[in-house]
Protein backbone atom coordinates (compact mmCIF):
# COMPACT_ATOMS: atom_id res chain seq x y z
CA UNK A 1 3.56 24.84 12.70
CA UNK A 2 6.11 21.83 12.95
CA UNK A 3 5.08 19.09 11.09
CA UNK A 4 4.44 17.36 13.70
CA UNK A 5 1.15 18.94 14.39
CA UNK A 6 -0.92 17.08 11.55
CA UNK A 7 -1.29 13.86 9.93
CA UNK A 8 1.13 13.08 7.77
CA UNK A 9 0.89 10.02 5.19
CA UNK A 10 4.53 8.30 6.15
CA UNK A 11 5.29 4.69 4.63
CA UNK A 12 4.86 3.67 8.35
CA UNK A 13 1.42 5.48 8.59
CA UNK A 14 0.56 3.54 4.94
CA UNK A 15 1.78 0.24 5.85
CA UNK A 16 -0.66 -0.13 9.45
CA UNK A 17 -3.59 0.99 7.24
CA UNK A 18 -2.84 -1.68 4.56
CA UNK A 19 -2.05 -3.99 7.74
CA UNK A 20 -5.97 -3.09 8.72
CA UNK A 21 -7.35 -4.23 5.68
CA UNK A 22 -5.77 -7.79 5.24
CA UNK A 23 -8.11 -10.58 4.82
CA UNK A 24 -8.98 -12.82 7.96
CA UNK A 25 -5.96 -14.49 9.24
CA UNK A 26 -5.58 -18.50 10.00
CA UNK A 27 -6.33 -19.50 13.35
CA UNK A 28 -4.19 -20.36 16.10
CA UNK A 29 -4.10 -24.40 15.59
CA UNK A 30 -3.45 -24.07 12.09
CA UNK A 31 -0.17 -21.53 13.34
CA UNK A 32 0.63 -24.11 15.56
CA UNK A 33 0.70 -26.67 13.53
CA UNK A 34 3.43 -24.85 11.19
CA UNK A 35 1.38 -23.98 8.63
CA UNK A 36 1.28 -20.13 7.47
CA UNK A 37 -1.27 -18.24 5.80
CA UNK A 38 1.25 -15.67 4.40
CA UNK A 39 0.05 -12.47 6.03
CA UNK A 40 2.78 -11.97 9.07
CA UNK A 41 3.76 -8.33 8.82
CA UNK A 42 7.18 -8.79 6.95
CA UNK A 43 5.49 -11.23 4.31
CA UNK A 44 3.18 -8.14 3.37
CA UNK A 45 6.02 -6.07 3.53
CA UNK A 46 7.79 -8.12 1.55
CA UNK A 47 4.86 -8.42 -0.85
CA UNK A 48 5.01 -4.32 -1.18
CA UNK A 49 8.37 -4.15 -2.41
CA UNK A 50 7.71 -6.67 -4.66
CA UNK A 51 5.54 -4.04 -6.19
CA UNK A 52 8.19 -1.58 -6.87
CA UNK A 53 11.28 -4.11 -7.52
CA UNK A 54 10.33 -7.73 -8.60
CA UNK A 55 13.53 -8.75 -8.36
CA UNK A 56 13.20 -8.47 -4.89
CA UNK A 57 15.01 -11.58 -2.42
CA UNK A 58 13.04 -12.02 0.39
CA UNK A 59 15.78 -12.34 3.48
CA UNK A 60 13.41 -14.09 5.23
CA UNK A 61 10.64 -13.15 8.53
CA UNK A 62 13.36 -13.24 11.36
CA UNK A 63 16.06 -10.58 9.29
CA UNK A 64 12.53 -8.50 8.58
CA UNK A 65 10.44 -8.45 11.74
CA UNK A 66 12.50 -5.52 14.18
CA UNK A 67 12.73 -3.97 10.81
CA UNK A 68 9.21 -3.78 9.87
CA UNK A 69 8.01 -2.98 13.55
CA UNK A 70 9.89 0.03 13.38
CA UNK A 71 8.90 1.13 9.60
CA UNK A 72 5.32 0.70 11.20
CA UNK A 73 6.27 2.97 14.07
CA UNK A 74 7.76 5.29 11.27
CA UNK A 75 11.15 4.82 12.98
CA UNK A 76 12.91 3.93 9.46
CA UNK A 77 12.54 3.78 6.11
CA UNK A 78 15.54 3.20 5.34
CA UNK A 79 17.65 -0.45 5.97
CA UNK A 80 19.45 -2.92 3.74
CA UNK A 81 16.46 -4.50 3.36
CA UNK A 82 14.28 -1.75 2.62
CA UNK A 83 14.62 -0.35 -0.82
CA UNK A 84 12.39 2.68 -0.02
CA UNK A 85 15.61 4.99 0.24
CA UNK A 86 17.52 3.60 -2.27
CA UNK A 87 17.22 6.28 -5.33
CA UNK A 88 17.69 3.86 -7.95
CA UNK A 89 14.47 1.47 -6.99
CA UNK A 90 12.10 4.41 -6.65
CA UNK A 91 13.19 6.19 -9.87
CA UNK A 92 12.99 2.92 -11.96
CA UNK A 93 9.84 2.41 -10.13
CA UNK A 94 8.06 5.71 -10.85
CA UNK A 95 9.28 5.93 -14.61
CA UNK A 96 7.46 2.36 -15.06
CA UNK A 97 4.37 4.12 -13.38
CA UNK A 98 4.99 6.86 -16.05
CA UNK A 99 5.89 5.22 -19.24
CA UNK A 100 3.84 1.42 -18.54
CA UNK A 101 1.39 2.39 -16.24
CA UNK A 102 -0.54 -0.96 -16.73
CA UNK A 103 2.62 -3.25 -15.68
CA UNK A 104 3.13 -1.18 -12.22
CA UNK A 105 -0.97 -0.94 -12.07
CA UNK A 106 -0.71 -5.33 -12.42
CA UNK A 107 1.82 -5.33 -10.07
CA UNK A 108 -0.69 -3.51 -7.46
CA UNK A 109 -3.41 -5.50 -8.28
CA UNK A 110 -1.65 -8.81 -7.62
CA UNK A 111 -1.01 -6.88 -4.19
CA UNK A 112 -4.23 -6.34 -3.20
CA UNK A 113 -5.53 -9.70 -4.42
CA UNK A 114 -2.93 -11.89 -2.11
CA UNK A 115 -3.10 -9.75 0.67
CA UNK A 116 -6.31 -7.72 1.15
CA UNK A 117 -9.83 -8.24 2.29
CA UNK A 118 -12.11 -7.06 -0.59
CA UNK A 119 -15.19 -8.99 0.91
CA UNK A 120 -18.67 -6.52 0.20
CA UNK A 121 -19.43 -7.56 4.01
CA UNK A 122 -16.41 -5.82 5.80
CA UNK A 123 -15.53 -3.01 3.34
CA UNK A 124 -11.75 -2.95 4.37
CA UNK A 125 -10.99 -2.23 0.93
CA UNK A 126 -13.52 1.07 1.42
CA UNK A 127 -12.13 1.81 4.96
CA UNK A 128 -8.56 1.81 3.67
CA UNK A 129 -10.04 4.23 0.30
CA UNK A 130 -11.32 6.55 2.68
CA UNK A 131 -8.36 6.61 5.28
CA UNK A 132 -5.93 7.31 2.56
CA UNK A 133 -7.75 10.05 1.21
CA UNK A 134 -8.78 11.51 4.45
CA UNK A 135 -5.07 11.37 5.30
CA UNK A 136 -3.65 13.00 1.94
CA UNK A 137 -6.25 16.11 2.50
CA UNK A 138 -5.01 16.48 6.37
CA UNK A 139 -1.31 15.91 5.61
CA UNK A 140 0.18 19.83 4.73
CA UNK A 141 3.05 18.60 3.48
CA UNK A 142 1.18 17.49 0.45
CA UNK A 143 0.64 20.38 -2.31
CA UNK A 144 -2.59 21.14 -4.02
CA UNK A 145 -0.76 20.03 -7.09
CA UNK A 146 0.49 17.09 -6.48
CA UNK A 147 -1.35 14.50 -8.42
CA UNK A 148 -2.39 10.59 -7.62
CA UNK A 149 -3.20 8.05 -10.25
CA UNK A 150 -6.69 6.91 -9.68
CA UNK A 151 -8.02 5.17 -12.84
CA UNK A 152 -7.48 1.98 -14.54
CA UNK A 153 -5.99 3.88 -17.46
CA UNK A 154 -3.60 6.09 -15.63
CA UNK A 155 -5.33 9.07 -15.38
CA UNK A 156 -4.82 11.56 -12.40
CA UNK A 157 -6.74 13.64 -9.92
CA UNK A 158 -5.04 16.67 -7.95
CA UNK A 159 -4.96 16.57 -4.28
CA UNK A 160 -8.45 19.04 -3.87
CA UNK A 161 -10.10 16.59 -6.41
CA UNK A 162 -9.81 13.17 -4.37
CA UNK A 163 -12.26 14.31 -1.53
CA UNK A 164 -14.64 15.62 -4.33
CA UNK A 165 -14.70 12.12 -5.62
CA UNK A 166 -17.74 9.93 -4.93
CA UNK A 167 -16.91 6.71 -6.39
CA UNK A 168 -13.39 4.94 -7.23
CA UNK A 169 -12.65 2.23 -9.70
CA UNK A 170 -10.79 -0.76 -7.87
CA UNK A 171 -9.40 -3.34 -10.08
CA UNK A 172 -9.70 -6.54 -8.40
CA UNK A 173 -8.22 -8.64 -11.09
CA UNK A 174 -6.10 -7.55 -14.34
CA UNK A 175 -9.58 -7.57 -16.46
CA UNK A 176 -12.23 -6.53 -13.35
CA UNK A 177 -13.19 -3.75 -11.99
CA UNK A 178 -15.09 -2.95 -9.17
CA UNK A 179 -16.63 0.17 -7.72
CA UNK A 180 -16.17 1.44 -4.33
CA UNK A 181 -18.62 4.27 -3.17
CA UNK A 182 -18.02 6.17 -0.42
């Protein structure tokens, strides 16, 4: 079976589900009259890599936008301005996870409070929960083993143990929690 034949939880595949669950964008006057409400494609991207290396320099929409269209279309993953590739970032990024779990964990939750739609009348925030999930148990590619963070405090569920899972904690703020049932 090529891999091809299943689901398969890409960075493309993860950045059009976040791209679902944004909150409501401005409307077209307010475009038009230059102002922007910071939720074009590459300004998300942007704020995702921001997650992983702070030191980040946004190069701006226009160097971004072909770019990110074809990360979405899981094209590349790979560009001068998209650390994803580059070794260095993502080992500096997963040893913070690992040794100051609560610093990368603030990092996401500044994320998800400037860019997503946590409103109780929409449930993005659930519809991107179970998406993810649904995704990780389809994709083959990802072992039994492997594990995901999915408490406040760090702790970590195997692959088989995230569908089993009822209710997850979502931090909506560096001291609140919040729980989403599925």
């Amino acid at each position: 079976m090529s891999i091809d034949d299943y689901p398969r939880l890409c960075g493309g595949t993860f950045f059009t589900l976040v791209l679902q669950a944004l909150r409501q964008r401005m409307k077209a006057r307010e475009h038009y009259a230059g102002d922007s409400d910071g939720l074009s494609d590459s300004e998300v991207m942007v704020g995702l890599i921001k997650v992983i290396n702070l030191d980040y320099v946004d190069p701006g929409k226009e160097k971004l936008k072909t770019i990110v269209n074809n990360y979405k279309r899981c094209e590349t993953s790979t560009s001068a301005y998209l650390p994803f590739g580059d070794d260095q970032v993502v080992t500096a990024f997963d040893t913070a996870v690992r040794t100051d779990y609560q610093t990368a964990l603030n990092g996401m939750i500044g994320f998800v409070n400037d860019f997503l739609d946590m409103s109780e009348a929409v449930h993005k925030d659930v519809n991107l929960v179970r998406a993810l999930i649904d995704l990780i148990q389809q994709d083959q590619s990802i072992k039994a083993n492997d594990e995901f963070y999915t408490e406040p405090n760090g702790e970590k569920r195997k692959r088989p143990h995230l569908a089993t899972l009822k209710k997850y904690v979502c931090q909506r703020s560096c001291s609140a929690f919040g729980i989403i049932s599925l």
